[in-house]
Protein backbone atom coordinates (compact mmCIF):
# COMPACT_ATOMS: atom_id res chain seq x y z
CA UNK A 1 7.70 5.59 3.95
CA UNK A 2 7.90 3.89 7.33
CA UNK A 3 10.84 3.42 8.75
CA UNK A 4 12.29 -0.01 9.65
CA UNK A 5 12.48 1.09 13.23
CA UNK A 6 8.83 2.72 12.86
CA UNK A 7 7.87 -0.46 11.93
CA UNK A 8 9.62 -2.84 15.06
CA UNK A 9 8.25 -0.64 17.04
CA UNK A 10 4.56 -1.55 16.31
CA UNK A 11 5.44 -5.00 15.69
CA UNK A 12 6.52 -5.07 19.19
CA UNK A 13 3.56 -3.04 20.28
CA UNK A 14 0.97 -5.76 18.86
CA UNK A 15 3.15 -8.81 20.56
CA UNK A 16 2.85 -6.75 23.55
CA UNK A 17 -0.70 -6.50 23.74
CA UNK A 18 -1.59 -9.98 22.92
CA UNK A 19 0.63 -11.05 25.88
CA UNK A 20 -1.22 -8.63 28.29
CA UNK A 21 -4.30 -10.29 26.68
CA UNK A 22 -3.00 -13.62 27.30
CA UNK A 23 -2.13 -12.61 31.00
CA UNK A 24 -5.46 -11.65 31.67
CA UNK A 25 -3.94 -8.15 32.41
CA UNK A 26 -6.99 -6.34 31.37
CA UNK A 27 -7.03 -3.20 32.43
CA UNK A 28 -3.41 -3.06 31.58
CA UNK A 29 -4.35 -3.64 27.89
CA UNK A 30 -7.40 -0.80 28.16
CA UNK A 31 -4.20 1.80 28.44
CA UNK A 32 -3.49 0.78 24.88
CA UNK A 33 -6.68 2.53 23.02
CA UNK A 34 -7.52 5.79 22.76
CA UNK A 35 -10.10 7.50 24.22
CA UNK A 36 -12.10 7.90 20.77
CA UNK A 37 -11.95 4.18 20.10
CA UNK A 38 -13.41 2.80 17.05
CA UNK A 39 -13.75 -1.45 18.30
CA UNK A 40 -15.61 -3.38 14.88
CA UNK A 41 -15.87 -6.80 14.21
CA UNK A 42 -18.37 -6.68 11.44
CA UNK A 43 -20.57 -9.45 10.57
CA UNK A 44 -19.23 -11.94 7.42
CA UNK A 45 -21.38 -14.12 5.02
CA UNK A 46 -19.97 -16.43 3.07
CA UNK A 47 -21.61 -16.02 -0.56
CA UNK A 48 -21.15 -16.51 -4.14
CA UNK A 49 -20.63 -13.26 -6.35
CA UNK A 50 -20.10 -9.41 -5.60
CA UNK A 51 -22.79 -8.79 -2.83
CA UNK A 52 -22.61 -6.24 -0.18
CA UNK A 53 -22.12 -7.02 3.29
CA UNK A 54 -24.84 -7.19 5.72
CA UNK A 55 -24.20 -4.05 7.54
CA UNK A 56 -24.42 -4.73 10.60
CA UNK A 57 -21.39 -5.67 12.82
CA UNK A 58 -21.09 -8.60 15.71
CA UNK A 59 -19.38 -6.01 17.62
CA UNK A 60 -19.73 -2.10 17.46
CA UNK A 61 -17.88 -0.58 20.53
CA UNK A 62 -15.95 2.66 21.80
CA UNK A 63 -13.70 2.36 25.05
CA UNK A 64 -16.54 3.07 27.46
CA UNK A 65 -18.18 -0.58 26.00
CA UNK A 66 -14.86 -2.15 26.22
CA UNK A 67 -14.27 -0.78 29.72
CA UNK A 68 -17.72 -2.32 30.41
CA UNK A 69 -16.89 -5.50 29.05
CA UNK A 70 -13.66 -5.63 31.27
CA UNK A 71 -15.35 -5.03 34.35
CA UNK A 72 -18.13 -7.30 33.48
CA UNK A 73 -15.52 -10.03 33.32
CA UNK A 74 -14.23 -8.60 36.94
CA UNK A 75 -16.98 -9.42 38.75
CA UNK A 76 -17.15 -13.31 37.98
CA UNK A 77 -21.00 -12.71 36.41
CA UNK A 78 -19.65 -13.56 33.21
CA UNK A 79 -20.35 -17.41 33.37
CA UNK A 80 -18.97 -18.28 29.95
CA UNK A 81 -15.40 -16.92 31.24
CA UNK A 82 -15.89 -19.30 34.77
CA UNK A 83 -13.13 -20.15 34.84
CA UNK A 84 -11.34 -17.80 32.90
CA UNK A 85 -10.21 -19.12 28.83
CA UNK A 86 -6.59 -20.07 28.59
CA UNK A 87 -5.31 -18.04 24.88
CA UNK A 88 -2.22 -18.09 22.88
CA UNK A 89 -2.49 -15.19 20.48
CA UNK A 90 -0.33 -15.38 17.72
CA UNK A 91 -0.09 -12.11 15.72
CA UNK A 92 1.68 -12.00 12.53
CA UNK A 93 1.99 -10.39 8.85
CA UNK A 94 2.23 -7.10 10.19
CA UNK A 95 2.20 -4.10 7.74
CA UNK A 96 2.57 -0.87 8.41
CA UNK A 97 1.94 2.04 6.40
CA UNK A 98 1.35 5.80 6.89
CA UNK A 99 -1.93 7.12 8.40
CA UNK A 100 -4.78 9.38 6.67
CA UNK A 101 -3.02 12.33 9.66
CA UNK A 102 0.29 12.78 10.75
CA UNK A 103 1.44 10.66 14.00
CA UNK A 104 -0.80 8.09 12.93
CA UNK A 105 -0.13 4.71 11.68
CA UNK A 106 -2.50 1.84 9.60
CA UNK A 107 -1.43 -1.48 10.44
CA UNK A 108 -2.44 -4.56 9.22
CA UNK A 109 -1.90 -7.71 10.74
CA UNK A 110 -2.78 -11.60 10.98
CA UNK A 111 -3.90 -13.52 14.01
CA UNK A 112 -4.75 -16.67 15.46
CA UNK A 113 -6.22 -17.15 19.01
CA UNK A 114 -6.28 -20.73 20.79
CA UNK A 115 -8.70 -20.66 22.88
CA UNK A 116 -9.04 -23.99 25.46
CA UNK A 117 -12.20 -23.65 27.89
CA UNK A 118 -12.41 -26.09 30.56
CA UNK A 119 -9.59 -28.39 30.02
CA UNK A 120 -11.48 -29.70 27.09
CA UNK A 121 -13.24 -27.66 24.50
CA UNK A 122 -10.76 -25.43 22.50
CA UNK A 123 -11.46 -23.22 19.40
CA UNK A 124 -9.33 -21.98 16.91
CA UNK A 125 -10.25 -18.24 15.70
CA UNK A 126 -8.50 -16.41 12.86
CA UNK A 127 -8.50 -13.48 11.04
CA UNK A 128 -7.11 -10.39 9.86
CA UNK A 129 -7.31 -7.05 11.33
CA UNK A 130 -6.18 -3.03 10.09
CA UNK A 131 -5.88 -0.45 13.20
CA UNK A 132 -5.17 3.13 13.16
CA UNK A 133 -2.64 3.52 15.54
CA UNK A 134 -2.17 7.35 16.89
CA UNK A 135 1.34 8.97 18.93
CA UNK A 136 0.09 10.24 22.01
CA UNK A 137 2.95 11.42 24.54
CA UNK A 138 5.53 9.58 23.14
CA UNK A 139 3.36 5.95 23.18
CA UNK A 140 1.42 4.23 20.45
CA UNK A 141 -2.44 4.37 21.29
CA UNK A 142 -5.01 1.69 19.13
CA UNK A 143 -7.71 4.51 18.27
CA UNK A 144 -9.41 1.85 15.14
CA UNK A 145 -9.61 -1.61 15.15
CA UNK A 146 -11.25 -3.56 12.42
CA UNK A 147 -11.67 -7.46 12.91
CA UNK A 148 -12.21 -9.61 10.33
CA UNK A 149 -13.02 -13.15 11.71
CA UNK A 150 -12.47 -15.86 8.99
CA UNK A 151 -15.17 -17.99 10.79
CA UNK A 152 -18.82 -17.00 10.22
CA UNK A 153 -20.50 -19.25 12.41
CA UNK A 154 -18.96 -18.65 16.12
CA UNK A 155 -20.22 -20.27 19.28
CA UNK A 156 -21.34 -18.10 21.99
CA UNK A 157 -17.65 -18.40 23.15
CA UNK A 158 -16.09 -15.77 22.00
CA UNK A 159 -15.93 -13.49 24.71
CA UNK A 160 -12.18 -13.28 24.41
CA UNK A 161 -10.85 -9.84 22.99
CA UNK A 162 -9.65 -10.25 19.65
């Protein structure tokens, strides 16, 4: 059983990310996975009876490719961030329940991103997601991440971290 505290805690923790994500305090927010990072958002079809999914994810990364990414959208070569997205992140429905190992945590949670590009194009993106949070010195670390969009057609503007 997690402990009401246990559980603020993490709330907090997920608030605090999506306002470093909202600052555009990137590297701040790399400090928050672990160095195994597991980064999915797997591909979603939208069809009628019990069929498998496709397999393949939109996004397969470890903290090297999300380092990558960061830096990418450093150097002003990223044209779809030119000028930069302006996000609200909303996360919500948090639940947290004891990991597979001790000092870990799974946490699942609801979000919604705003996402206004240009003054005048904005998308809406929701989802759910489940992390494995792990202790490390004293500080929760993100070490899984599993997104599940609700959308399953997205424009090529999602290059905002989810």
């Amino acid at each position: 059983m997690v402990s009401l505290e246990t559980k603020q805690e993490v709330a907090e923790f997920l608030y605090r990310e999506a306002h470093l994500l909202d600052e555009h305090r990137f590297e701040e927010w790399l400090t928050l996975f672990t160095d195994d990072l597991e980064y999915l958002i797997p591909l979603r079809e939208l069809v009628e009876g019990d069929v498998p999914p496709a397999g393949h994810p939109i996004i397969k990364d470890d903290k090297l490719m999300l380092i990558a990414r960061v830096k990418k959208n450093a150097t002003g070569m990223s044209h779809v961030e030119i000028p930069h997205s302006t996000t609200t992140r909303l996360v919500t429905n948090v639940l947290v329940e004891d990991g597979v190992a001790e000092h870990e945590l799974r946490v699942f949670s609801s979000f919604v991103v705003r996402q206004v590009r240009r003054q005048r194009d904005s998308f809406t993106w929701g989802g759910r997601r489940t992390d494995l949070l792990r202790k490390l010195e004293g500080a929760w670390k993100i070490a899984r991440r599993e997104v599940l969009l609700d959308e399953t057609v997205l424009p090529r503007t999602l290059t905002i971290f989810l």
